[in-house]
ModelCIF file with pLDDT and N, C-alpha, C, O atoms, coordinates in Angstrom:
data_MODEL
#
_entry.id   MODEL 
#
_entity.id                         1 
_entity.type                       polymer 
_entity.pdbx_number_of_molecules   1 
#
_entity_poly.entity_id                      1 
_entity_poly.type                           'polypeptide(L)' 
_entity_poly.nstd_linkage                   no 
_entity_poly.nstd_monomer                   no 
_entity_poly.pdbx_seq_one_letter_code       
;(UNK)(UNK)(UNK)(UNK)(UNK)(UNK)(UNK)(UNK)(UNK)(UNK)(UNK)(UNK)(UNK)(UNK)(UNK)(UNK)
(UNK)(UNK)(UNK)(UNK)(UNK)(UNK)(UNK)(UNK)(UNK)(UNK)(UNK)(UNK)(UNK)(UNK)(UNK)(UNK)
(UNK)(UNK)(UNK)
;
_entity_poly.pdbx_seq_one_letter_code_can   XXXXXXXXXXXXXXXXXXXXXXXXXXXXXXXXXXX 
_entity_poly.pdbx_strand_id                 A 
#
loop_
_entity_poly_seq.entity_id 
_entity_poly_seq.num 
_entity_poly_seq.mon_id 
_entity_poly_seq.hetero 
1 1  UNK n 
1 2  UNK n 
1 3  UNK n 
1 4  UNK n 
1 5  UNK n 
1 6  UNK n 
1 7  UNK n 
1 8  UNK n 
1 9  UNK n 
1 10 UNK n 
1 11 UNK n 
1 12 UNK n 
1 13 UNK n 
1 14 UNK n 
1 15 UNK n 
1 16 UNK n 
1 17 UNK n 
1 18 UNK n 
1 19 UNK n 
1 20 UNK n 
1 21 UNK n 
1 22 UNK n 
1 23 UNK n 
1 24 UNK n 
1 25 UNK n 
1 26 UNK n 
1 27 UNK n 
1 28 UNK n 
1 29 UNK n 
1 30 UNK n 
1 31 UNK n 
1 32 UNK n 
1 33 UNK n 
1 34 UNK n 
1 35 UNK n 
#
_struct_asym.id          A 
_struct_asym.entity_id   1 
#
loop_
_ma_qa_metric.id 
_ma_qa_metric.mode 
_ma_qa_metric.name 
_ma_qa_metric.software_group_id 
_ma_qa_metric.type 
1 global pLDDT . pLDDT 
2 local  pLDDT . pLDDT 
#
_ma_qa_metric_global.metric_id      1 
_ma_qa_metric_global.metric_value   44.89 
_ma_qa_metric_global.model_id       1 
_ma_qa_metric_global.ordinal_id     1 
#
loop_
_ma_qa_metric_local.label_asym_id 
_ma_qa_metric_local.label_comp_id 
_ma_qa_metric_local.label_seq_id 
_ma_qa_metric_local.metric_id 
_ma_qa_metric_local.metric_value 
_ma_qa_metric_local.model_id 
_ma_qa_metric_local.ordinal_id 
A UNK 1  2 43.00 1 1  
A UNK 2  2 42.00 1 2  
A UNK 3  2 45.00 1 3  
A UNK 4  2 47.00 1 4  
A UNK 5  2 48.00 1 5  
A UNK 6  2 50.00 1 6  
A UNK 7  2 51.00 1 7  
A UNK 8  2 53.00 1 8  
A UNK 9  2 55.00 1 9  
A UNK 10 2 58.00 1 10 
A UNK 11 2 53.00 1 11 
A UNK 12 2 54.00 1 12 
A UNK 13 2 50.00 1 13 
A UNK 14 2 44.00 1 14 
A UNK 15 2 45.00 1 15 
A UNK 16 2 46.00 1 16 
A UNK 17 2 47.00 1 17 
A UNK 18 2 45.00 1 18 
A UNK 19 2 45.00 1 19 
A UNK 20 2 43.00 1 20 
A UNK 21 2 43.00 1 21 
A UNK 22 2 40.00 1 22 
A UNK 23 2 39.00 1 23 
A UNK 24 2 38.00 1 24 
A UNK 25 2 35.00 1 25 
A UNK 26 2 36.00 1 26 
A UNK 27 2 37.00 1 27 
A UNK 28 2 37.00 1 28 
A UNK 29 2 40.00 1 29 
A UNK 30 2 40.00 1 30 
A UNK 31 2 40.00 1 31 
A UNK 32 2 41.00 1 32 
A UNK 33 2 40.00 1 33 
A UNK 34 2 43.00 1 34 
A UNK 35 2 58.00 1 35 
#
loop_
_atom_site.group_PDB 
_atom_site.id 
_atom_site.type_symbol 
_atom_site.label_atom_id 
_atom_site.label_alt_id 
_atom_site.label_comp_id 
_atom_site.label_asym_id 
_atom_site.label_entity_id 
_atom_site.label_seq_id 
_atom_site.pdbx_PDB_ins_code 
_atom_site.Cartn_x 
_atom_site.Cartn_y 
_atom_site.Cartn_z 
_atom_site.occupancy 
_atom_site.B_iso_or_equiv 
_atom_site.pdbx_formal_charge 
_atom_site.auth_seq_id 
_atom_site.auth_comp_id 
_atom_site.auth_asym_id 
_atom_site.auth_atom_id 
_atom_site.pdbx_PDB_model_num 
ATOM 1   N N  . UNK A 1 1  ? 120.761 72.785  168.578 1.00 43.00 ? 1  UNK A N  1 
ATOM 2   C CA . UNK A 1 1  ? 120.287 73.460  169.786 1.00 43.00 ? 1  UNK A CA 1 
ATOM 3   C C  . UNK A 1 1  ? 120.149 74.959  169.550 1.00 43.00 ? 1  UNK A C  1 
ATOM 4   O O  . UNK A 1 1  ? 119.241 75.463  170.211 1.00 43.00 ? 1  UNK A O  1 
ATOM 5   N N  . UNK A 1 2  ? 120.884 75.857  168.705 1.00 42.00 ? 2  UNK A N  1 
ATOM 6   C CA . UNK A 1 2  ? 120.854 77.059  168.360 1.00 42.00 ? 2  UNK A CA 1 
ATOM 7   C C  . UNK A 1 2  ? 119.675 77.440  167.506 1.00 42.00 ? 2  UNK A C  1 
ATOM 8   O O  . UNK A 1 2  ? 118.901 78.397  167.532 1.00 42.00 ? 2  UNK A O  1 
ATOM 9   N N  . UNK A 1 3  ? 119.778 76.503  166.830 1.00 45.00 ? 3  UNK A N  1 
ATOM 10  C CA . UNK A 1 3  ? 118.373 76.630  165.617 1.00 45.00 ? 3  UNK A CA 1 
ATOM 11  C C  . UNK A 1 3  ? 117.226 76.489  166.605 1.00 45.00 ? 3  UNK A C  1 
ATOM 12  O O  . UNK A 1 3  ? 116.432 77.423  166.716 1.00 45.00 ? 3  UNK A O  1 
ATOM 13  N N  . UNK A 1 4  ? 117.079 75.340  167.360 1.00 47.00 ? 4  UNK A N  1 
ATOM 14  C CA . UNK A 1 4  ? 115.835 75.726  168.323 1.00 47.00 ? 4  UNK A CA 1 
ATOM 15  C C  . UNK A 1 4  ? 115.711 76.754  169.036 1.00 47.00 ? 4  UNK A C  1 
ATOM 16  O O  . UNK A 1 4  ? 114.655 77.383  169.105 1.00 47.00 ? 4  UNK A O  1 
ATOM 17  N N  . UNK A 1 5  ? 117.040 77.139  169.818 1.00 48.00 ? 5  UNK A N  1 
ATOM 18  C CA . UNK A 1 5  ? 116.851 78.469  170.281 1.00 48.00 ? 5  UNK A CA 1 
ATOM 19  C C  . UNK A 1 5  ? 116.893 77.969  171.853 1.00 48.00 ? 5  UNK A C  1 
ATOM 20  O O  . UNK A 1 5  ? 116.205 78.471  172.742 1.00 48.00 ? 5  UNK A O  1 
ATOM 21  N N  . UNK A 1 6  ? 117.590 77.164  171.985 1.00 50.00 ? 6  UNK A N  1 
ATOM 22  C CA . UNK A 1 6  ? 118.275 77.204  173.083 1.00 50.00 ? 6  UNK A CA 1 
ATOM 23  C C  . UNK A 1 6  ? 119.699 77.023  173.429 1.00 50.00 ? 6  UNK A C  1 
ATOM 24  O O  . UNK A 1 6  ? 120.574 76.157  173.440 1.00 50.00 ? 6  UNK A O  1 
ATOM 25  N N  . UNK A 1 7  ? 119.460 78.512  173.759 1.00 51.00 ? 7  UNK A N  1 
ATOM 26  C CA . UNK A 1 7  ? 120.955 78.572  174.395 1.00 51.00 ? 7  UNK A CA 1 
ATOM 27  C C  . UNK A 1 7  ? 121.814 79.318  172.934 1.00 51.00 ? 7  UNK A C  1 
ATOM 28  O O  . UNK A 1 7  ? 123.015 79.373  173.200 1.00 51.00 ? 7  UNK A O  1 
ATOM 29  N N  . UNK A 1 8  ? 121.594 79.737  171.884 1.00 53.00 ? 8  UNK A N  1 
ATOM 30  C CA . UNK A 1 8  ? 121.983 80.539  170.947 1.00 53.00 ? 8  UNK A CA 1 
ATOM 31  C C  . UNK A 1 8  ? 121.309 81.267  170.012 1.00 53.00 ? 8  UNK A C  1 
ATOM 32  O O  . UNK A 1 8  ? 120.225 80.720  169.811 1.00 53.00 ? 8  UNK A O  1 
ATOM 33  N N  . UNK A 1 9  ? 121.472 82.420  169.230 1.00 55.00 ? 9  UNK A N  1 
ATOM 34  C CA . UNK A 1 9  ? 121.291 83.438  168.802 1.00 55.00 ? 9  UNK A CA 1 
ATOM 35  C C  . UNK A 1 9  ? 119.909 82.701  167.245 1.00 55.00 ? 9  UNK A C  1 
ATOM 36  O O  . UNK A 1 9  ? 120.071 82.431  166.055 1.00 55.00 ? 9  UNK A O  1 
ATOM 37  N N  . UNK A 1 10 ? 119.160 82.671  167.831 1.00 58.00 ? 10 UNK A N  1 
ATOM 38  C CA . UNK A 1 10 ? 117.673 82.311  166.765 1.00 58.00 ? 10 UNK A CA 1 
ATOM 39  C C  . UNK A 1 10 ? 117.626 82.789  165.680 1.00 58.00 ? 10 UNK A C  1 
ATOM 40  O O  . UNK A 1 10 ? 117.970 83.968  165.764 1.00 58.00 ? 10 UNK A O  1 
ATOM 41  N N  . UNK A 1 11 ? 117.370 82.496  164.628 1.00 53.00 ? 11 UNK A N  1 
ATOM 42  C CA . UNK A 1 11 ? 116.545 83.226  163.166 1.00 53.00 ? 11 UNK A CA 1 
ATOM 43  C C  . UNK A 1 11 ? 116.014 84.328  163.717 1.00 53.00 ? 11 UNK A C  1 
ATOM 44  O O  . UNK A 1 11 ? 116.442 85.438  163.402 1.00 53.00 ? 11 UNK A O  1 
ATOM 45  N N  . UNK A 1 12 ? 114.714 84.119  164.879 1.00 54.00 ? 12 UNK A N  1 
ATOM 46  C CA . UNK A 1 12 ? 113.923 85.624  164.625 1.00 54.00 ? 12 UNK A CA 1 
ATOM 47  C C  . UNK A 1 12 ? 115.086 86.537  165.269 1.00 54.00 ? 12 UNK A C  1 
ATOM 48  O O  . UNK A 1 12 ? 115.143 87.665  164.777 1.00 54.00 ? 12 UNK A O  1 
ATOM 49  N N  . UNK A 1 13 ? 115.857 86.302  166.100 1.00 50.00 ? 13 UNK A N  1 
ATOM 50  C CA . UNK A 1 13 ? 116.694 87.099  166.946 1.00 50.00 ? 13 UNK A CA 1 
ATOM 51  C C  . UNK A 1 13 ? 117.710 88.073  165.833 1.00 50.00 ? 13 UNK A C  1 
ATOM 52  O O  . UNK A 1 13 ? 118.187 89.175  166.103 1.00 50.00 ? 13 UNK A O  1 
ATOM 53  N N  . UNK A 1 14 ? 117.843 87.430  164.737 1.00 44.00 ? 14 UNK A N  1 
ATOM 54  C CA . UNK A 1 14 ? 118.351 87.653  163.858 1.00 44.00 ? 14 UNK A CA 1 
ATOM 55  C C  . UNK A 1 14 ? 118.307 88.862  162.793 1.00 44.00 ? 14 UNK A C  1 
ATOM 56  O O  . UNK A 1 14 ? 119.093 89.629  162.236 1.00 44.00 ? 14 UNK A O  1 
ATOM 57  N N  . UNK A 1 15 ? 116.509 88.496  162.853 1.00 45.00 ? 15 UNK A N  1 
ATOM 58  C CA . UNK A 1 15 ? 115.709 89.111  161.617 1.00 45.00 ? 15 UNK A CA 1 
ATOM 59  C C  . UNK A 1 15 ? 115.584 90.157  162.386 1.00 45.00 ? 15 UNK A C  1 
ATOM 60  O O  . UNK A 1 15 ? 115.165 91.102  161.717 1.00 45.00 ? 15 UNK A O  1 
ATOM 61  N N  . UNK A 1 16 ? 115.723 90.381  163.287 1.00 46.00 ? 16 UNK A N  1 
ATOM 62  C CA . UNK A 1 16 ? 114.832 91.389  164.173 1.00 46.00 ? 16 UNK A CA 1 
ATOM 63  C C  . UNK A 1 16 ? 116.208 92.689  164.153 1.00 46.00 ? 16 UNK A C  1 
ATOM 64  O O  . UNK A 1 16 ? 116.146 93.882  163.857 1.00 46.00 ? 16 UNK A O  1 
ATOM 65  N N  . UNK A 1 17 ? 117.506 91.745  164.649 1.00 47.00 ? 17 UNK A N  1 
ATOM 66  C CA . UNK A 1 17 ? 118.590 92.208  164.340 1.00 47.00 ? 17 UNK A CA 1 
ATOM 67  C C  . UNK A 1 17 ? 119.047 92.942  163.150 1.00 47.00 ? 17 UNK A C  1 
ATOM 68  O O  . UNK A 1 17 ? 119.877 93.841  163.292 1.00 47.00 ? 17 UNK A O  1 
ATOM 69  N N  . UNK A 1 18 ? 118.631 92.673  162.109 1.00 45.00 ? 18 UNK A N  1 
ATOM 70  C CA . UNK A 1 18 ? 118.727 93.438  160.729 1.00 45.00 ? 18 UNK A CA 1 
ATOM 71  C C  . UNK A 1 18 ? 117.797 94.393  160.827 1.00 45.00 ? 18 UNK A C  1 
ATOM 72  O O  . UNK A 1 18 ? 118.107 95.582  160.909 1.00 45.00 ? 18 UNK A O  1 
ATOM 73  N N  . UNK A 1 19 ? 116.175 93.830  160.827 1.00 45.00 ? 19 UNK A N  1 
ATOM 74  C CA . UNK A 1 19 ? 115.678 94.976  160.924 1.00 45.00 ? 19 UNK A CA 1 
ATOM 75  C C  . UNK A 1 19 ? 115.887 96.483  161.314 1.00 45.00 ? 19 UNK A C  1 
ATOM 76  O O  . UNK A 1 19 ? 115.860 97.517  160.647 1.00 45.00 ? 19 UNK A O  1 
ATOM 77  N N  . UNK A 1 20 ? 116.144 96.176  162.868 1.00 43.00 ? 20 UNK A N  1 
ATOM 78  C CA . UNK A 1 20 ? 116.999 97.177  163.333 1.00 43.00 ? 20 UNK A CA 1 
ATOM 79  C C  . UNK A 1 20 ? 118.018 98.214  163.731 1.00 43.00 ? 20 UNK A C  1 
ATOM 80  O O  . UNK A 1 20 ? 118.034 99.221  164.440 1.00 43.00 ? 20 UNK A O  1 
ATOM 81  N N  . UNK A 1 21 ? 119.178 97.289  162.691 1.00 43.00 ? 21 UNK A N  1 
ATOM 82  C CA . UNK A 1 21 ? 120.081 98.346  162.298 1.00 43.00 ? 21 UNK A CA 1 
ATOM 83  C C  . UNK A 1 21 ? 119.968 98.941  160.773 1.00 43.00 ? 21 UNK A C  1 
ATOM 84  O O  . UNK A 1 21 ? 120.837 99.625  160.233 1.00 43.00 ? 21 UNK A O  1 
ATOM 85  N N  . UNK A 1 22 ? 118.648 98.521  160.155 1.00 40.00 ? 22 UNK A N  1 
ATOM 86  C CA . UNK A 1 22 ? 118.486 99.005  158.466 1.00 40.00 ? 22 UNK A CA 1 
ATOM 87  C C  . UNK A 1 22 ? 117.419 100.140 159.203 1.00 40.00 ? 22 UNK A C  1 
ATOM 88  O O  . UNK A 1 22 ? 117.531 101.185 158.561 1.00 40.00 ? 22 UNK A O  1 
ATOM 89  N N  . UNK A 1 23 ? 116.592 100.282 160.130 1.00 39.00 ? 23 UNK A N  1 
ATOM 90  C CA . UNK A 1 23 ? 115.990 101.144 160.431 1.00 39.00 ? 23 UNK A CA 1 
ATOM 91  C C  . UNK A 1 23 ? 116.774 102.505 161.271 1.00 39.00 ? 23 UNK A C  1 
ATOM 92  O O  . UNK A 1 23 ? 116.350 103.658 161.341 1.00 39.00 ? 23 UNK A O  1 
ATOM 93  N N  . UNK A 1 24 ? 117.771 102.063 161.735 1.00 38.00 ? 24 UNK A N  1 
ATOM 94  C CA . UNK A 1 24 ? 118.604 102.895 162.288 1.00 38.00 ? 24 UNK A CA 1 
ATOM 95  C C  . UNK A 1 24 ? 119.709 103.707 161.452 1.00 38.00 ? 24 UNK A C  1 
ATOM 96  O O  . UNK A 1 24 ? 120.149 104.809 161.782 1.00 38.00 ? 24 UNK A O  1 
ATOM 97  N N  . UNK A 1 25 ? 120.191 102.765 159.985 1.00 35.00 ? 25 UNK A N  1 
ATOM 98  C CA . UNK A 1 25 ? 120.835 103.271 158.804 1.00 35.00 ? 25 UNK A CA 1 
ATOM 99  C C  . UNK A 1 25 ? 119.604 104.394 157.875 1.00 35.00 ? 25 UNK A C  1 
ATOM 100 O O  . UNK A 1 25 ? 119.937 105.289 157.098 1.00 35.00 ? 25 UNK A O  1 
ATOM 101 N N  . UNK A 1 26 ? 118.218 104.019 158.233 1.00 36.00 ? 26 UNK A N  1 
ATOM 102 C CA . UNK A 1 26 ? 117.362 105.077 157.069 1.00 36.00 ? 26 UNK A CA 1 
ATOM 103 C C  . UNK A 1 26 ? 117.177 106.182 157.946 1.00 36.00 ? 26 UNK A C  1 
ATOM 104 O O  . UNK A 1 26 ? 117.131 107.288 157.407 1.00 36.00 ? 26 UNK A O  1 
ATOM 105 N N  . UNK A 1 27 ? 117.017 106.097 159.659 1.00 37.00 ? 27 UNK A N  1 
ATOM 106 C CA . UNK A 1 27 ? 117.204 107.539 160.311 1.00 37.00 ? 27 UNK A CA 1 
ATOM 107 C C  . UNK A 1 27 ? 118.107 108.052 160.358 1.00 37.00 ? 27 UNK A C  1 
ATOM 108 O O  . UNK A 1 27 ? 117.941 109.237 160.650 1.00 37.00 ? 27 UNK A O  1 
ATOM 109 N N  . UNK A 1 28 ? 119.642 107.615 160.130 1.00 37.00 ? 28 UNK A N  1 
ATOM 110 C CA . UNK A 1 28 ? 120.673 108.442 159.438 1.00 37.00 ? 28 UNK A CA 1 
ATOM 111 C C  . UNK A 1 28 ? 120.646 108.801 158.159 1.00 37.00 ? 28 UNK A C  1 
ATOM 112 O O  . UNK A 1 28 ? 120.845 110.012 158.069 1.00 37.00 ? 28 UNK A O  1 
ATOM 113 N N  . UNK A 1 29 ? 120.483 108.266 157.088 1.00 40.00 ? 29 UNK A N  1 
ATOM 114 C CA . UNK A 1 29 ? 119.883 108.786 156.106 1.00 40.00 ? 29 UNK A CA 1 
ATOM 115 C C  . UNK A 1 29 ? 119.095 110.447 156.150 1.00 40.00 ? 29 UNK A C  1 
ATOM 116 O O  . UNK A 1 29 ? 119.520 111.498 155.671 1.00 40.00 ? 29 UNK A O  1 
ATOM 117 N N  . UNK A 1 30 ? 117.752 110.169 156.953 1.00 40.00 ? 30 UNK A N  1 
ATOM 118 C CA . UNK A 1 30 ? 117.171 111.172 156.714 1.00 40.00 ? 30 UNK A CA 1 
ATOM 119 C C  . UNK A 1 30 ? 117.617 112.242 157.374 1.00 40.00 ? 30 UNK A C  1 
ATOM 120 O O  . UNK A 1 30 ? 117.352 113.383 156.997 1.00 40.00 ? 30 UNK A O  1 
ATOM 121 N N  . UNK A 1 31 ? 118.337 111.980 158.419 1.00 40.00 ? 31 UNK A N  1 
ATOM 122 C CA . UNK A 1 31 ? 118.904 113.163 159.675 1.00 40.00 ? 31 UNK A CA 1 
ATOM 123 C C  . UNK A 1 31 ? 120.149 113.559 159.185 1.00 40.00 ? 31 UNK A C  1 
ATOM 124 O O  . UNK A 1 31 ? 120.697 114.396 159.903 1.00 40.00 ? 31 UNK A O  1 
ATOM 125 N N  . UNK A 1 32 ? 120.916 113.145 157.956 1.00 41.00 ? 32 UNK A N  1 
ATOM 126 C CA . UNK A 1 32 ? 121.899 113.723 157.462 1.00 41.00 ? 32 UNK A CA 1 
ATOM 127 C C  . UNK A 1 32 ? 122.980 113.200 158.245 1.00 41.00 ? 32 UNK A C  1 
ATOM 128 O O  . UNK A 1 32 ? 124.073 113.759 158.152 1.00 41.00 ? 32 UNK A O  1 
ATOM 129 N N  . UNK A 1 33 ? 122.790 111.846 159.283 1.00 40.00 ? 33 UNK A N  1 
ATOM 130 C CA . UNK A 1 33 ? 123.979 111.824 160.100 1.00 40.00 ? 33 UNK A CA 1 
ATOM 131 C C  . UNK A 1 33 ? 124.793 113.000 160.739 1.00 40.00 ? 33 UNK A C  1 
ATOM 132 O O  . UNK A 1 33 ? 126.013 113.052 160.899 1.00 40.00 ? 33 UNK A O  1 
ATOM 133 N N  . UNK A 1 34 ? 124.135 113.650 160.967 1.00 43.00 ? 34 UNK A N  1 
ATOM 134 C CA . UNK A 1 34 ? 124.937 114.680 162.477 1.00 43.00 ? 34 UNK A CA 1 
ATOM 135 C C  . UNK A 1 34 ? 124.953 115.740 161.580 1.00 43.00 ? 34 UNK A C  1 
ATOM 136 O O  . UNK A 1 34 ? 124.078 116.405 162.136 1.00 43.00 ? 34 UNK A O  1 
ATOM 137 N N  . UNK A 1 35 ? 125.275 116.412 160.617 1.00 58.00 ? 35 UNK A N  1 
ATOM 138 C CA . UNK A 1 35 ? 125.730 117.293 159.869 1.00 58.00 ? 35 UNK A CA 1 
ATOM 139 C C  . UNK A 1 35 ? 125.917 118.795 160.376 1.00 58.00 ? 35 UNK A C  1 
ATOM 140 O O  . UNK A 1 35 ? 126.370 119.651 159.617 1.00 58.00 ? 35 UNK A O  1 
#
């Protein structure tokens, strides 16, 4: 039921999930994290 995507956390929900915190780790990267 999860793998279909009902009622738990999906593959794309997933991918999308990485995506978005590796895009949020390279704007710290470039912003020096607060410095």
């Amino acid at each position: 039921a999860v793998a279909a995507g009902n009622g738990g956390v999906g593959r794309r929900a997933v991918l999308c999930g990485a995506g978005a915190a590796g895009a949020a780790l390279l704007a710290a990267g470039c912003g020096g994290g607060g410095k």
